[in-house]
Protein backbone atom coordinates (compact mmCIF):
# COMPACT_ATOMS: atom_id res chain seq x y z
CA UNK A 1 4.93 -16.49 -6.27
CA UNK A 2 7.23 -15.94 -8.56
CA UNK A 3 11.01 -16.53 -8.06
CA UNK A 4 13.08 -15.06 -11.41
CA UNK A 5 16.79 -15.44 -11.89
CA UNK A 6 16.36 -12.73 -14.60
CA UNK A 7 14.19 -9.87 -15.61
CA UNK A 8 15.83 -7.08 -16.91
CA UNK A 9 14.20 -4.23 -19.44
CA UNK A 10 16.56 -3.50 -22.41
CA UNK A 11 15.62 0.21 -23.70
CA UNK A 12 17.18 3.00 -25.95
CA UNK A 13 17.82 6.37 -24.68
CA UNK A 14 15.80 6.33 -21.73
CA UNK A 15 17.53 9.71 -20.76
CA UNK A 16 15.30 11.42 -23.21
CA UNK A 17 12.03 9.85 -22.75
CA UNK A 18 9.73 12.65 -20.85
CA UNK A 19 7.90 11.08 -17.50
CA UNK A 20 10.74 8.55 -16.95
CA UNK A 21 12.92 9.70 -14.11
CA UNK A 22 16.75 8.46 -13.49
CA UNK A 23 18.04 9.41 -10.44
CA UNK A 24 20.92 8.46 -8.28
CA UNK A 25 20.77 6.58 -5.43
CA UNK A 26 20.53 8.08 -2.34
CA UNK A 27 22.54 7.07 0.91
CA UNK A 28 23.15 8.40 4.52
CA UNK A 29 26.29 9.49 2.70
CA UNK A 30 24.76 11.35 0.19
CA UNK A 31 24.20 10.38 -3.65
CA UNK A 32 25.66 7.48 -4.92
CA UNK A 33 26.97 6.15 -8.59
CA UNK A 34 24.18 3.70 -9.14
CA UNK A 35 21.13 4.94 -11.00
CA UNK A 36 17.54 3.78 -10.85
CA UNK A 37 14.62 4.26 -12.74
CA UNK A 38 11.28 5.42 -11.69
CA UNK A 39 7.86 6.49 -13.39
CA UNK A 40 4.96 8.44 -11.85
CA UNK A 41 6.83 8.31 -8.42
CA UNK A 42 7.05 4.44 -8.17
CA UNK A 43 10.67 3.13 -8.28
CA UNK A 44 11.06 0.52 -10.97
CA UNK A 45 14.45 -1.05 -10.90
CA UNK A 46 18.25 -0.10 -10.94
CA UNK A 47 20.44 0.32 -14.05
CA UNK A 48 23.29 -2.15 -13.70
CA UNK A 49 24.73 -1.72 -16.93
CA UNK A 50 25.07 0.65 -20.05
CA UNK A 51 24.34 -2.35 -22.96
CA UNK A 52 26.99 -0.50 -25.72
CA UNK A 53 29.92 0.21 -23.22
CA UNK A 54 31.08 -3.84 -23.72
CA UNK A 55 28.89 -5.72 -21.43
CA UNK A 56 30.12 -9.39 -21.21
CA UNK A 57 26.11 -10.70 -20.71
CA UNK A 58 24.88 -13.22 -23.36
CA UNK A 59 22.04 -10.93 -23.87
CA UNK A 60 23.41 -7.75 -24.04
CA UNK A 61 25.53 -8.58 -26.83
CA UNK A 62 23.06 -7.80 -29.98
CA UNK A 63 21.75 -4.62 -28.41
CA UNK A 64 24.51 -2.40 -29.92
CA UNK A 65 23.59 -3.11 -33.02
CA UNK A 66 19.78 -2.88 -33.07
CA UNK A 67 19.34 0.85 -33.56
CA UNK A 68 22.67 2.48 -33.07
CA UNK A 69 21.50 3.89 -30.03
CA UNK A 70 22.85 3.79 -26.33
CA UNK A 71 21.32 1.09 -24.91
CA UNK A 72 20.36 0.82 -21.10
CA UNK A 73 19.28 -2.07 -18.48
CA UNK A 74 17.01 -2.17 -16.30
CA UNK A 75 17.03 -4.90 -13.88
CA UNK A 76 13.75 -5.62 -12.44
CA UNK A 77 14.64 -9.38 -10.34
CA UNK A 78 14.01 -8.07 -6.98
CA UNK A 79 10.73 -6.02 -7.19
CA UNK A 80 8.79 -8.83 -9.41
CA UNK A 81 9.99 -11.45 -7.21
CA UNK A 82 9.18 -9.05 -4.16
CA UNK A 83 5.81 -7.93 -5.46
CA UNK A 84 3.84 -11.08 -3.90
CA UNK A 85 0.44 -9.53 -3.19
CA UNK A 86 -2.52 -8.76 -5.50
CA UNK A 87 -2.11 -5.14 -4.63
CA UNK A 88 2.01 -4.88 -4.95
CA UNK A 89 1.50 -6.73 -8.52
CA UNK A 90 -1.03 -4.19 -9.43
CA UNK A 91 0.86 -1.12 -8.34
CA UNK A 92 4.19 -2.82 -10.07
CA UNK A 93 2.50 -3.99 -13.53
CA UNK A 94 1.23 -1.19 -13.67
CA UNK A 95 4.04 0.91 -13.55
CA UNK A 96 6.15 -1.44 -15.41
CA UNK A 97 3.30 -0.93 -18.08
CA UNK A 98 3.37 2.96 -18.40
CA UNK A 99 7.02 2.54 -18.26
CA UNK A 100 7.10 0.04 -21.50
CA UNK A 101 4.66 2.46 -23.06
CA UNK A 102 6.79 5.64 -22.80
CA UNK A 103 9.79 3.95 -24.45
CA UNK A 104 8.40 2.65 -27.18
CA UNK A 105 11.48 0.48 -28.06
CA UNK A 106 12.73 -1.91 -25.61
CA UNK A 107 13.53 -5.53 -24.79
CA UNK A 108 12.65 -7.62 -21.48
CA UNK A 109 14.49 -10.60 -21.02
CA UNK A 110 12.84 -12.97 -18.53
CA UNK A 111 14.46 -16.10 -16.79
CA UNK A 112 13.45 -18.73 -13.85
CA UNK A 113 16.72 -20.04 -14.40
CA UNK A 114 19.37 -18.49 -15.96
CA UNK A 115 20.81 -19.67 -18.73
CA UNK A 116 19.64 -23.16 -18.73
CA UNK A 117 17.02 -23.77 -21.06
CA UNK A 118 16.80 -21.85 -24.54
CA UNK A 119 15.32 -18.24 -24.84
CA UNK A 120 11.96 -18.38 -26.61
CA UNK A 121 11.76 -14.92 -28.16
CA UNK A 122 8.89 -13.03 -29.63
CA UNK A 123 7.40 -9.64 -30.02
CA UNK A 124 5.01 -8.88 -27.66
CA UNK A 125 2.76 -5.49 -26.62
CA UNK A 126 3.22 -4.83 -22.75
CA UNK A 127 -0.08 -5.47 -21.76
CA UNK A 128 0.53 -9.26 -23.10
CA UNK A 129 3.90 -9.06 -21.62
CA UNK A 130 2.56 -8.83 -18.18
CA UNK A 131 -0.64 -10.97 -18.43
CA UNK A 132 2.20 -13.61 -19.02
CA UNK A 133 4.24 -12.61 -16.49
CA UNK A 134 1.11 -12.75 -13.90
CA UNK A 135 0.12 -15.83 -15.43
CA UNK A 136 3.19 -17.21 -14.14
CA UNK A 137 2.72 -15.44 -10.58
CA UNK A 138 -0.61 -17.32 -9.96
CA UNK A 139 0.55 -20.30 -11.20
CA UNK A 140 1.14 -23.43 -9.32
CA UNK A 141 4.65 -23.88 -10.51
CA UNK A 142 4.08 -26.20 -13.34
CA UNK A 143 4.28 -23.98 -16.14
CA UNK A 144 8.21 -25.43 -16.33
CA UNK A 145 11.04 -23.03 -16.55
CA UNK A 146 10.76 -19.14 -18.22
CA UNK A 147 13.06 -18.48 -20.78
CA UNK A 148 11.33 -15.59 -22.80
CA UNK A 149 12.76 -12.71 -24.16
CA UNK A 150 10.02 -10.21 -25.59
CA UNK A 151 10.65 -7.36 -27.62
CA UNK A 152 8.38 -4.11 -28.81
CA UNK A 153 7.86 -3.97 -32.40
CA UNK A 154 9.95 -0.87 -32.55
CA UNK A 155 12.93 -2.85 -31.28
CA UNK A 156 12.65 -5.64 -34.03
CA UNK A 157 12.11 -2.15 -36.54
CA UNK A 158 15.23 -1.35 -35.31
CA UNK A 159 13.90 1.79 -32.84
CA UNK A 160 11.92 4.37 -32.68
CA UNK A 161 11.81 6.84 -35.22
C-alpha cells in the first residue's frame, strides 16, 4: 500500500487534448469552481493549480518556461493512495496510462515524503512510469523514500509540436 505525500501530473493545454474531459465539480448546490479531470468516464484527479498563473510550489516553478504553454496540475495523492486493490490499481493505471498517452507532454512528480530527500528526475514512457509506481505498491516498504519526478520526452523537447 502505498501512502504518497505527492503525485501530481504536470501537462500543457489539457483543454485541447480530444478524450480528456474537465469538468466542474458537482455539489448539492450545484457546480462548483474546482475542476477535475477524467478520461473514458473514470475520474482521475482534481486541478489544484494553473502552473503559469505564479504558483509558489518548488516544482511548479520551471513549468512556465518549458514550452510557453499554459501549464496545468493534476493532483493524483488521494486516488493512488486510495487505489489499494489489484482491481482499483488496474482500473486507475490504466486510466492514468491512456491519460499520459493523450497528452503527449507532461510531467509527474512523485513523493513519499515531501520535500525531504532530493528529486531523482528522468524521462520515462508511462507504461515504465507505472510499473514503478506498482512496484512500489507491492512492495514491503523498503524501497526507502520516492522522490522521482518523470517527464515525457516531449516535455524535455520542450512540448508537443
Amino acid at each position: 500500500m502505498l501512502d504518497l505525500d505527492v503525485f501530481e501530473i504536470q501537462c500543457a493545454d489539457i483543454l485541447e487534448v480530444p478524450g480528456i474531459e474537465v469538468r466542474p465539480t458537482q455539489t448539492a448546490f450545484g457546480p462548483t469552481s474546482d475542476r477535475y479531470v477524467s478520461i473514458d468516464g473514470f475520474r482521475l484527479g482534481e486541478i489544484v493549480d494553473e502552473a503559469s498563473s505564479g504558483s509558489g510550489s518548488i516544482y511548479h516553478k520551471r513549468l512556465g518556461g518549458i514550452s510557453g504553454k499554459q501549464w496545468y496540475v493534476i493532483e493524483m495523492k488521494n486516488a493512488i493512495n486510495e487505489a489499494n486493490d489489484p482491481v482499483s490499481w488496474g482500473e486507475l493505471s490504466r486510466a492514468l496510462e491512456l491519460l499520459l498517452a493523450k497528452l503527449g507532454c507532461w510531467r509527474v512528480v512523485c513523493e513519499s515524503d515531501c520535500e525531504q530527500h532530493a528529486l531523482v528526475e528522468s524521462v520515462m514512457t508511462a507504461p515504465a512510469l507505472l510499473k514503478e509506481v506498482s512496484s512500489f505498491r507491492t512492495s514491503d516498504g523498503s524501497y526507502g523514500p520516492i522522490a522521482i519526478v518523470a517527464s515525457s520526452s516531449e516535455s524535455m523537447r520542450g512540448g508537443a509540436a
